[in-house]
N, C-alpha and C. Protein backbone atom coordinates (compact mmCIF):
# COMPACT_ATOMS: atom_id res chain seq x y z
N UNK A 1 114.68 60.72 86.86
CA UNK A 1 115.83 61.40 87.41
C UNK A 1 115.56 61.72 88.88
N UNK A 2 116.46 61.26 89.83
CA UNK A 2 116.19 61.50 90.83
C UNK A 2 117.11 62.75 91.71
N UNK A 3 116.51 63.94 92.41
CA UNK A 3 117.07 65.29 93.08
C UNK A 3 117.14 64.69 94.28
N UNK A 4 117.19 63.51 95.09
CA UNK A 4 117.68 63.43 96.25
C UNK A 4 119.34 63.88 96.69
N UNK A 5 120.18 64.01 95.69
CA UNK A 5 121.41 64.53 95.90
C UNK A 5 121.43 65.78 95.70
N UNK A 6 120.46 66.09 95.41
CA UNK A 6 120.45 67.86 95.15
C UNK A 6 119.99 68.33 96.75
N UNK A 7 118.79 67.81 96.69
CA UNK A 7 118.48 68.59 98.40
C UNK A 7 118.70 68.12 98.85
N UNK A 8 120.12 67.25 99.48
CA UNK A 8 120.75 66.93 100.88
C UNK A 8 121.98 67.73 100.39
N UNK A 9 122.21 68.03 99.29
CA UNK A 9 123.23 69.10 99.01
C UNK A 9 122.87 70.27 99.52
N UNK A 10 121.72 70.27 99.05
CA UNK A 10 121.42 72.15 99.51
C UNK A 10 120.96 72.24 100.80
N UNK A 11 120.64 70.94 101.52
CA UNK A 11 120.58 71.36 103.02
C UNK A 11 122.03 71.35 103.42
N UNK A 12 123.07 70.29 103.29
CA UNK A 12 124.27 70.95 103.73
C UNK A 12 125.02 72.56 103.13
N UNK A 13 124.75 72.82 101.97
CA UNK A 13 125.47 73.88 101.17
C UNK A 13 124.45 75.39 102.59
N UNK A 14 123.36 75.04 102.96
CA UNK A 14 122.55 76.25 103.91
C UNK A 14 123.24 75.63 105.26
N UNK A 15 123.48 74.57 105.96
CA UNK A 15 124.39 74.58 107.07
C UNK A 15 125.50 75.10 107.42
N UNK A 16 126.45 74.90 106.14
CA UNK A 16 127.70 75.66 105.82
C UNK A 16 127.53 77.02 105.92
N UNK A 17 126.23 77.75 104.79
CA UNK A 17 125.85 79.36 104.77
C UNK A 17 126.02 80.00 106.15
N UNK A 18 125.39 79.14 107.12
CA UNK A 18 124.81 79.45 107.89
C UNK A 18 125.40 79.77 109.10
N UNK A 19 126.39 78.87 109.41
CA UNK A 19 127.73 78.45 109.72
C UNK A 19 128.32 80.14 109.90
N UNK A 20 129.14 79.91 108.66
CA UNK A 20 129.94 80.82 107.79
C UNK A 20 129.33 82.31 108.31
N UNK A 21 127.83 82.44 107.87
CA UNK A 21 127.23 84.03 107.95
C UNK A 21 127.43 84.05 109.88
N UNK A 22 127.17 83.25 110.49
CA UNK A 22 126.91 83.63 112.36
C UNK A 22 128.66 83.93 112.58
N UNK A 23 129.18 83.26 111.61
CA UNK A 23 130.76 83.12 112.51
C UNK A 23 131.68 84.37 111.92
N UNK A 24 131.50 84.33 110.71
CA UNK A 24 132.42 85.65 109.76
C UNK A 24 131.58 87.14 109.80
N UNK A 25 129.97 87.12 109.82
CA UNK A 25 129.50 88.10 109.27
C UNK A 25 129.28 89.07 110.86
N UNK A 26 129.12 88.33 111.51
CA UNK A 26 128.33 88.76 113.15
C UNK A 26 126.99 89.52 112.99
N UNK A 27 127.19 90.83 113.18
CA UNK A 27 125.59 91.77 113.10
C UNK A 27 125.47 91.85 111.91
N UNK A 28 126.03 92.24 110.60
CA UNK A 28 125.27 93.19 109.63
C UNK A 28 124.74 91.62 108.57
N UNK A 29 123.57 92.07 108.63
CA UNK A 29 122.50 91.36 108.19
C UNK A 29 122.88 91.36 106.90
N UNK A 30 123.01 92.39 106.16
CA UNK A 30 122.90 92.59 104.66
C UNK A 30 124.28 91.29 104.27
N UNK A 31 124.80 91.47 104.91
CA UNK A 31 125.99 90.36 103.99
C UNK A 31 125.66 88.90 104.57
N UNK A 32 125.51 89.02 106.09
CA UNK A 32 124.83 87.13 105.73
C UNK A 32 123.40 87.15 105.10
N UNK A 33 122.82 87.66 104.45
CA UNK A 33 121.74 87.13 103.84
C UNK A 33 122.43 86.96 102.46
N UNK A 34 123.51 88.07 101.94
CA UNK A 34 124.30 87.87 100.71
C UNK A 34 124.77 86.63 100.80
N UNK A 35 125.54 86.35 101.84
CA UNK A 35 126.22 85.05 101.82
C UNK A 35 125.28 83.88 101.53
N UNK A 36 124.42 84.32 102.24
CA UNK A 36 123.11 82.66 101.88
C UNK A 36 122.79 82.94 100.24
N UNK A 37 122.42 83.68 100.17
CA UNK A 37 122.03 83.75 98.48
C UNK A 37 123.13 83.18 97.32
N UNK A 38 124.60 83.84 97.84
CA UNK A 38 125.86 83.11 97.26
C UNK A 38 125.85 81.78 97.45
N UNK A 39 125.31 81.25 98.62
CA UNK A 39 125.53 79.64 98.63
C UNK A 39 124.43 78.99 97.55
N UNK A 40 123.37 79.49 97.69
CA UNK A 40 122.46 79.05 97.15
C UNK A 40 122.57 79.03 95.36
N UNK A 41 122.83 80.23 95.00
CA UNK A 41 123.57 80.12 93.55
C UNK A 41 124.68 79.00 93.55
N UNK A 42 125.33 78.90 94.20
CA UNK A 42 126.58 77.62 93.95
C UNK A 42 126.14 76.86 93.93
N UNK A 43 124.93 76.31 94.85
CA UNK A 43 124.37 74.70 94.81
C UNK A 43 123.19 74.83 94.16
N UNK A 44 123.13 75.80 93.20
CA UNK A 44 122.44 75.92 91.78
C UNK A 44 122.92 75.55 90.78
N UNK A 45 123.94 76.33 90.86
CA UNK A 45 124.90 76.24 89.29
C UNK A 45 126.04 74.97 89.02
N UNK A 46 126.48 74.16 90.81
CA UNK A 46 127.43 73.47 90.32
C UNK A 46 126.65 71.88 89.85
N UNK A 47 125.42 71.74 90.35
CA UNK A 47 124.63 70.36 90.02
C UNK A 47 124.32 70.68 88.72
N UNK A 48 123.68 72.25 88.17
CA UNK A 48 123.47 72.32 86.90
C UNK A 48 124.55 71.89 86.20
N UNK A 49 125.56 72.14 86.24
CA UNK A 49 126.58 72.20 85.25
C UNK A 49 127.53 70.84 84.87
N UNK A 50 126.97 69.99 86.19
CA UNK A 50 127.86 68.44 86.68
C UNK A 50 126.72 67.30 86.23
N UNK A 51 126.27 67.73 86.88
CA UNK A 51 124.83 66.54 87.34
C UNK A 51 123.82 66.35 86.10
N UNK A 52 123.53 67.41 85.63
CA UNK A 52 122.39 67.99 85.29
C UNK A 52 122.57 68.59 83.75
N UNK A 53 123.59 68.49 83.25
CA UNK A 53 124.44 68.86 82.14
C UNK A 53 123.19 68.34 81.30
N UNK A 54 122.91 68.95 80.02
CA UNK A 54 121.98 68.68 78.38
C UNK A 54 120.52 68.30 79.09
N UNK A 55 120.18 68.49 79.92
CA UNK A 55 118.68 67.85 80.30
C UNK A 55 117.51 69.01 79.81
N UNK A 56 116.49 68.21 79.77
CA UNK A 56 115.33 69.85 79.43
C UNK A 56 115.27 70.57 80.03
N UNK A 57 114.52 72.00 79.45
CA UNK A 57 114.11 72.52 80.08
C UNK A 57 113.53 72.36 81.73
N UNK A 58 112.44 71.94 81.63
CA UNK A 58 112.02 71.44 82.49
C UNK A 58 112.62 71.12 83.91
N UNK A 59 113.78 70.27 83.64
CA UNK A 59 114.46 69.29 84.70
C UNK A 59 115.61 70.79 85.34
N UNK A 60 115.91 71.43 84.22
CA UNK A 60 116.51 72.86 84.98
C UNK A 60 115.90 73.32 85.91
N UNK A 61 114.60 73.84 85.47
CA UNK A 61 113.63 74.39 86.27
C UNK A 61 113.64 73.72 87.63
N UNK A 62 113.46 72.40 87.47
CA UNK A 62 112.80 71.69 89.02
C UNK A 62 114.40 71.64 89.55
N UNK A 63 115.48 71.92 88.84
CA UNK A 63 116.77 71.94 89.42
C UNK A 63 116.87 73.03 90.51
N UNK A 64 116.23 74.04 90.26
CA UNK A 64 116.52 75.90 90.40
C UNK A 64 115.49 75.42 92.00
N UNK A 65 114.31 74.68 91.74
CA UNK A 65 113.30 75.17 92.86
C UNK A 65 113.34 73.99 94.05
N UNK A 66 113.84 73.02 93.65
CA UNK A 66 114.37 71.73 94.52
C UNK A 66 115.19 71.86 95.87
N UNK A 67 114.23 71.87 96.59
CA UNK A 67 115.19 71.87 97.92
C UNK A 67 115.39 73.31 98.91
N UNK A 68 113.99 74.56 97.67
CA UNK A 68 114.60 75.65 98.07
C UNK A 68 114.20 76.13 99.81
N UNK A 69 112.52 75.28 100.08
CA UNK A 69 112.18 75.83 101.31
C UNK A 69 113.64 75.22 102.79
N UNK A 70 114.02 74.16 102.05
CA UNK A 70 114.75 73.66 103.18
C UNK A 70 116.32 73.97 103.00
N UNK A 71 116.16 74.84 102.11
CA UNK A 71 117.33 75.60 101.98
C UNK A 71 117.28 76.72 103.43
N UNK A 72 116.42 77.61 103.05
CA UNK A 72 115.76 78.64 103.48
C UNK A 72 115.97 78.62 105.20
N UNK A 73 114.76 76.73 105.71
CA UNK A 73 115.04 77.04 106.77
C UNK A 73 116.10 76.72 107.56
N UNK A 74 117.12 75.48 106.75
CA UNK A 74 118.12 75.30 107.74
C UNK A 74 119.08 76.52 107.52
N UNK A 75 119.19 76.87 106.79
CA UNK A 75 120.22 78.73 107.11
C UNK A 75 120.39 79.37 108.07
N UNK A 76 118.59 79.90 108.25
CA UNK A 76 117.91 80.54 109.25
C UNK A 76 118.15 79.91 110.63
N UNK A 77 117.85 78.60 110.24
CA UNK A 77 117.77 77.80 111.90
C UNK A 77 119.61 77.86 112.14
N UNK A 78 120.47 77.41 111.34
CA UNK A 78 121.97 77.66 111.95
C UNK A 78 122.72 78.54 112.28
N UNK A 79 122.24 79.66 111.15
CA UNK A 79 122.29 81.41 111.43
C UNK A 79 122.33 81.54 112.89
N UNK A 80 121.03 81.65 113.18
CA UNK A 80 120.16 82.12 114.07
C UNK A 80 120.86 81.53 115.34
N UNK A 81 120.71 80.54 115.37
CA UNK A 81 121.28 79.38 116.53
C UNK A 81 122.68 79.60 116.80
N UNK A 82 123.60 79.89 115.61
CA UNK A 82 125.06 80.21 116.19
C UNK A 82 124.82 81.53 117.03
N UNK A 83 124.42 82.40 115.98
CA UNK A 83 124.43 83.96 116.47
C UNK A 83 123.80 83.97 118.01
N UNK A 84 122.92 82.97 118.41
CA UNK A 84 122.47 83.30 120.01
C UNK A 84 123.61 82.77 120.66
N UNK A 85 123.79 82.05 119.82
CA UNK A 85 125.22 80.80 121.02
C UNK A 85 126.16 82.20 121.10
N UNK A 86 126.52 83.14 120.17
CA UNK A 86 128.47 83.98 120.43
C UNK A 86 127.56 85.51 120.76
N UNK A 87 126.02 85.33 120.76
CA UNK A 87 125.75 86.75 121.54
C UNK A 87 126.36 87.30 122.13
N UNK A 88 126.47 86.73 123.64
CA UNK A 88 127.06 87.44 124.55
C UNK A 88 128.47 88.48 124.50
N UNK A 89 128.91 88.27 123.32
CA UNK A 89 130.03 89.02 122.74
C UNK A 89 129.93 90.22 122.30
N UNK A 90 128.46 90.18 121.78
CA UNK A 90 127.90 91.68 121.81
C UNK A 90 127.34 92.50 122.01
N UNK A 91 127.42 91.87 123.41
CA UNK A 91 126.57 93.02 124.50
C UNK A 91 127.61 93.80 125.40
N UNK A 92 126.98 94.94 125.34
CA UNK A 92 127.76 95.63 126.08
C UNK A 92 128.65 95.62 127.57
């Protein structure tokens, strides 16, 4: 079984997060990190439920942990990168 559609999913599903948290959330941290965690459950649960439907144990598991560091950093890196790009908006 091959997860190459899983983690180019979940690197786009953390571009989108990431996106989304710099552009909707601005400063408060607590909800774009919510928002990344929400993405991350979706491109958990919708491969489980499509893709990934009756498989073992097992193949769940490597479903859940597949893709998670590069989840992690493209978020961070698009987060981060928008939020310096529309700074200047919130400085005094």
């Amino acid at each position: 079984m091959s997860f190459d559609k899983l983690y180019w999913l979940r690197a786009g599903f953390a571009a989108v997060g990431g996106t989304l948290s710099a552009l909707l959330v601005g400063v408060n941290y607590f909800d774009g990190i919510s928002l990344g965690i929400l993405m991350y459950l979706v491109s958990y649960y919708v491969p489980l439920l499509t893709w990934y439907r009756g498989q073992p144990k097992d193949v769940q598991g490597k479903v859940y942990t597949t893709g998670i560091g590069t989840f992690v950093l493209v978020f961070l890196f698009s987060w981060i990168l928008l939020f310096t790009l529309q700074a200047p908006q919130y400085l005094p």
